[in-house]
N, C-alpha and C. Protein backbone atom coordinates (compact mmCIF):
# COMPACT_ATOMS: atom_id res chain seq x y z
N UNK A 1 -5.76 7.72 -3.81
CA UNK A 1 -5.95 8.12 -2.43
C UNK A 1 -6.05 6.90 -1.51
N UNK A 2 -7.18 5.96 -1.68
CA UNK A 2 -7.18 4.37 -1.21
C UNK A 2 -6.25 3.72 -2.13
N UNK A 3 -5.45 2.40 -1.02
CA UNK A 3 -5.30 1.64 -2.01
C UNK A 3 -6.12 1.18 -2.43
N UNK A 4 -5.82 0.29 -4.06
CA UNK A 4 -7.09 -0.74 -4.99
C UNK A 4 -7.00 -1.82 -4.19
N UNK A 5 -8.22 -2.13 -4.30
CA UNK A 5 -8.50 -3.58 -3.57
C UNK A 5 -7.62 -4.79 -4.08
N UNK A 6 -7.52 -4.88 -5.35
CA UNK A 6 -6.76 -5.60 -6.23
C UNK A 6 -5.71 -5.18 -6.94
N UNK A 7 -4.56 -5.52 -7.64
CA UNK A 7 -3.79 -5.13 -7.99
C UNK A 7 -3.91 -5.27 -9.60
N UNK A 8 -3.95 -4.11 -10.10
CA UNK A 8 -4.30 -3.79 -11.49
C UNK A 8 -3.73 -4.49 -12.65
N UNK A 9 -2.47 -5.05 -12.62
CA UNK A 9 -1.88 -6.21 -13.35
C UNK A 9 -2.85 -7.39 -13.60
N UNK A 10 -2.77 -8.26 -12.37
CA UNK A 10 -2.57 -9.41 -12.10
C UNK A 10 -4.18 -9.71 -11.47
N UNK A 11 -4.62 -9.11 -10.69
CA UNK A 11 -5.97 -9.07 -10.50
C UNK A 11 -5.81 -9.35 -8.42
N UNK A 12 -4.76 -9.65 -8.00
CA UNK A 12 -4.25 -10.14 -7.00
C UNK A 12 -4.97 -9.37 -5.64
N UNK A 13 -5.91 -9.80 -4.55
CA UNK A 13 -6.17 -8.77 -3.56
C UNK A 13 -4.75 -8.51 -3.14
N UNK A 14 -5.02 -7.14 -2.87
CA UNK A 14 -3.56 -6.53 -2.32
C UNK A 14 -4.22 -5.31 -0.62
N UNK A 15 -5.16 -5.07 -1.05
CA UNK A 15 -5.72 -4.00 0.32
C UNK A 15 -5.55 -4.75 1.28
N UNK A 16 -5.56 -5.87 1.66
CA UNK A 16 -5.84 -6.45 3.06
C UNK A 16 -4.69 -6.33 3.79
N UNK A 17 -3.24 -6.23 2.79
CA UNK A 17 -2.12 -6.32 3.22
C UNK A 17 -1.44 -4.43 3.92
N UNK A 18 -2.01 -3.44 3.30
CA UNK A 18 -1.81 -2.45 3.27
C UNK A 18 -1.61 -1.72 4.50
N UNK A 19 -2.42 -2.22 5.48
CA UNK A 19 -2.30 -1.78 6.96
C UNK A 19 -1.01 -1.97 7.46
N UNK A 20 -0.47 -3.64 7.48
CA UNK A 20 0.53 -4.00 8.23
C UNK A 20 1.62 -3.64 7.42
N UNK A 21 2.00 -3.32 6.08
CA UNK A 21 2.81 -2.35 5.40
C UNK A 21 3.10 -1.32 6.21
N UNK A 22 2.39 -0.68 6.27
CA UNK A 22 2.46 0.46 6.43
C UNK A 22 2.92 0.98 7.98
N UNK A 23 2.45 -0.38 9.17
CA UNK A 23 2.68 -0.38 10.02
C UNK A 23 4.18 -0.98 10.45
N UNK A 24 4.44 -1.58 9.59
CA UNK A 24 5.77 -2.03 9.81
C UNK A 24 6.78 -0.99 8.95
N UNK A 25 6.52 -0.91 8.45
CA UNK A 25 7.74 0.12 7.64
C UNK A 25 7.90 1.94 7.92
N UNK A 26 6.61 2.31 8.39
CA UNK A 26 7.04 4.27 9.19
C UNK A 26 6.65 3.95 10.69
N UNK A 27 6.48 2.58 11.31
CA UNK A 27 6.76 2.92 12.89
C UNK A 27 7.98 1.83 13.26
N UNK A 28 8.34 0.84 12.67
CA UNK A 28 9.23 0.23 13.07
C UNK A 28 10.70 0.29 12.09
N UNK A 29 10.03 0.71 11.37
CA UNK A 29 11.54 1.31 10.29
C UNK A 29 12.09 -0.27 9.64
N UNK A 30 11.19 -0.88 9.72
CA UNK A 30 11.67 -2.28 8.48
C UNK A 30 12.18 -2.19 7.63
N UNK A 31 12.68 -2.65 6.76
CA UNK A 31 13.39 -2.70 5.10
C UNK A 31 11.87 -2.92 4.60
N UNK A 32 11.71 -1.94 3.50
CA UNK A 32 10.55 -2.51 2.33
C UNK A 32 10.21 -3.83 1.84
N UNK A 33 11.32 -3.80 1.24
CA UNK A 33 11.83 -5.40 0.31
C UNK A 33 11.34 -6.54 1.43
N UNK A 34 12.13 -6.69 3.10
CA UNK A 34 11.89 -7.59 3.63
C UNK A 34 10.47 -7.42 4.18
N UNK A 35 9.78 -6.87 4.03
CA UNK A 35 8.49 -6.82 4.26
C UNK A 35 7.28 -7.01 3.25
N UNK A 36 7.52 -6.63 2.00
CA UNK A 36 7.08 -6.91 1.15
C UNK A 36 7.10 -8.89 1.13
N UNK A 37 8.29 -9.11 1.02
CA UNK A 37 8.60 -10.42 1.14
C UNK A 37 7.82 -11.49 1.86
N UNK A 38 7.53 -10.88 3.67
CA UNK A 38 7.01 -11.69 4.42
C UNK A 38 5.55 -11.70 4.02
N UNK A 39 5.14 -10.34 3.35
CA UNK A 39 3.42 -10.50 3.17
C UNK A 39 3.02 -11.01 1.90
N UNK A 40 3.94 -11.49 1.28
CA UNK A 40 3.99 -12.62 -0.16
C UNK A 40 3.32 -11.95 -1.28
N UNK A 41 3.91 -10.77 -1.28
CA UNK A 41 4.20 -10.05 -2.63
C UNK A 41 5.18 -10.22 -3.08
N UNK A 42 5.19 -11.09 -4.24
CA UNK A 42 6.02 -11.43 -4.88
C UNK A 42 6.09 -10.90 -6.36
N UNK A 43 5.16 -10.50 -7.07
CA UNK A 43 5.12 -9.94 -8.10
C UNK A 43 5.26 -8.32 -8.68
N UNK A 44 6.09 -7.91 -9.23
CA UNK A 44 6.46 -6.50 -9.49
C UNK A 44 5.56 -5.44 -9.58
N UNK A 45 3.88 -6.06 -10.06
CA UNK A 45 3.01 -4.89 -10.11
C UNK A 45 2.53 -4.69 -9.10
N UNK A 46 2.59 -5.74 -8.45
CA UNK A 46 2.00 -5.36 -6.48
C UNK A 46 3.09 -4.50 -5.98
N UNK A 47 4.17 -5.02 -6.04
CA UNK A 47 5.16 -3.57 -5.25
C UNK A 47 5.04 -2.65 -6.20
N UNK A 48 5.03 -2.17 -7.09
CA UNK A 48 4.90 -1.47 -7.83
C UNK A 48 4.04 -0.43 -6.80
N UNK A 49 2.76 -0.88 -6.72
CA UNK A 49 1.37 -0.30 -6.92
C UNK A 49 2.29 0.12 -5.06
N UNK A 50 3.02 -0.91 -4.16
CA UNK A 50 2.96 -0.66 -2.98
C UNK A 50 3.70 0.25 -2.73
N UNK A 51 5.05 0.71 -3.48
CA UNK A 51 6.16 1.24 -4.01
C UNK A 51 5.64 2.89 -3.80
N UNK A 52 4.96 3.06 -5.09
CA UNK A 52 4.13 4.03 -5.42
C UNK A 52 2.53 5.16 -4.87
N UNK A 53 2.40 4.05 -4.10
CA UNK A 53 0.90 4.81 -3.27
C UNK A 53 1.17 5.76 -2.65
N UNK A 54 0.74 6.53 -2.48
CA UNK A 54 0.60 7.95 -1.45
C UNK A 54 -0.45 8.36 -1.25
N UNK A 55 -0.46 8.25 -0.16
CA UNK A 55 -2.00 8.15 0.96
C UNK A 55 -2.18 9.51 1.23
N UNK A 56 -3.26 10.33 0.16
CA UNK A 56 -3.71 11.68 0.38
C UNK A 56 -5.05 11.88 1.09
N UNK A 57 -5.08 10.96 1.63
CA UNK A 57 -6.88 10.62 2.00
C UNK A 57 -7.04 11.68 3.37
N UNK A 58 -5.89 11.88 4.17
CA UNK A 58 -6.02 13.06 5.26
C UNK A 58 -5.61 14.42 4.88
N UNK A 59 -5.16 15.08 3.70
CA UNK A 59 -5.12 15.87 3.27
C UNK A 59 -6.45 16.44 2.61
N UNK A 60 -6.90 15.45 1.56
CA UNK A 60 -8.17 15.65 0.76
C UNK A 60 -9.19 15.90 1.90
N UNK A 61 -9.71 14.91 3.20
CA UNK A 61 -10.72 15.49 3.90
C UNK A 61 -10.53 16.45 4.82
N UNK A 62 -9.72 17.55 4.49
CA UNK A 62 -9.67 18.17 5.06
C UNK A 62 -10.65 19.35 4.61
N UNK A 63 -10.82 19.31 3.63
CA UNK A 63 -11.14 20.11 2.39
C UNK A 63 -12.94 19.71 2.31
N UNK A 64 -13.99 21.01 2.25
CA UNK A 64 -15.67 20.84 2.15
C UNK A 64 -15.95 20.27 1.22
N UNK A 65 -16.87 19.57 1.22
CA UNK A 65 -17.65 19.29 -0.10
C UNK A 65 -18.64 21.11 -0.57
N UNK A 66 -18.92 21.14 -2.07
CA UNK A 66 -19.63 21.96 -2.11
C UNK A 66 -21.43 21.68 -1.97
């Protein structure tokens, strides 16, 4: 639901980067790859992990606790 603070491979912080991902690539329509690039992910389990996330965190609170 969050990204990991770190990247589960490698041990690498990766959250700090996650905002401007995200901001550059569904409002300005960037290439992945060249964005990934500029925020110096360079290693396969970080894109991996960046590749792969899906941010259910506004779906889930939508929903009561019991």
């Amino acid at each position: 639901m969050i990204i990991p603070i770190r990247c589960w491979s490698c041990a690498k912080p990766i959250a700090h980067l996650w905002e401007r991902y995200v901001e550059e690539t569904a409002s300005k329509g960037a290439n992945r790859k060249k964005v990934m690039d500029e925020l110096g992910l360079e290693r396969y389990c970080c894109r991996a992990i960046f590749l792969g996330h899906i941010d259910l965190l506004d779906k889930v609170s939508q929903f009561k606790k019991f």
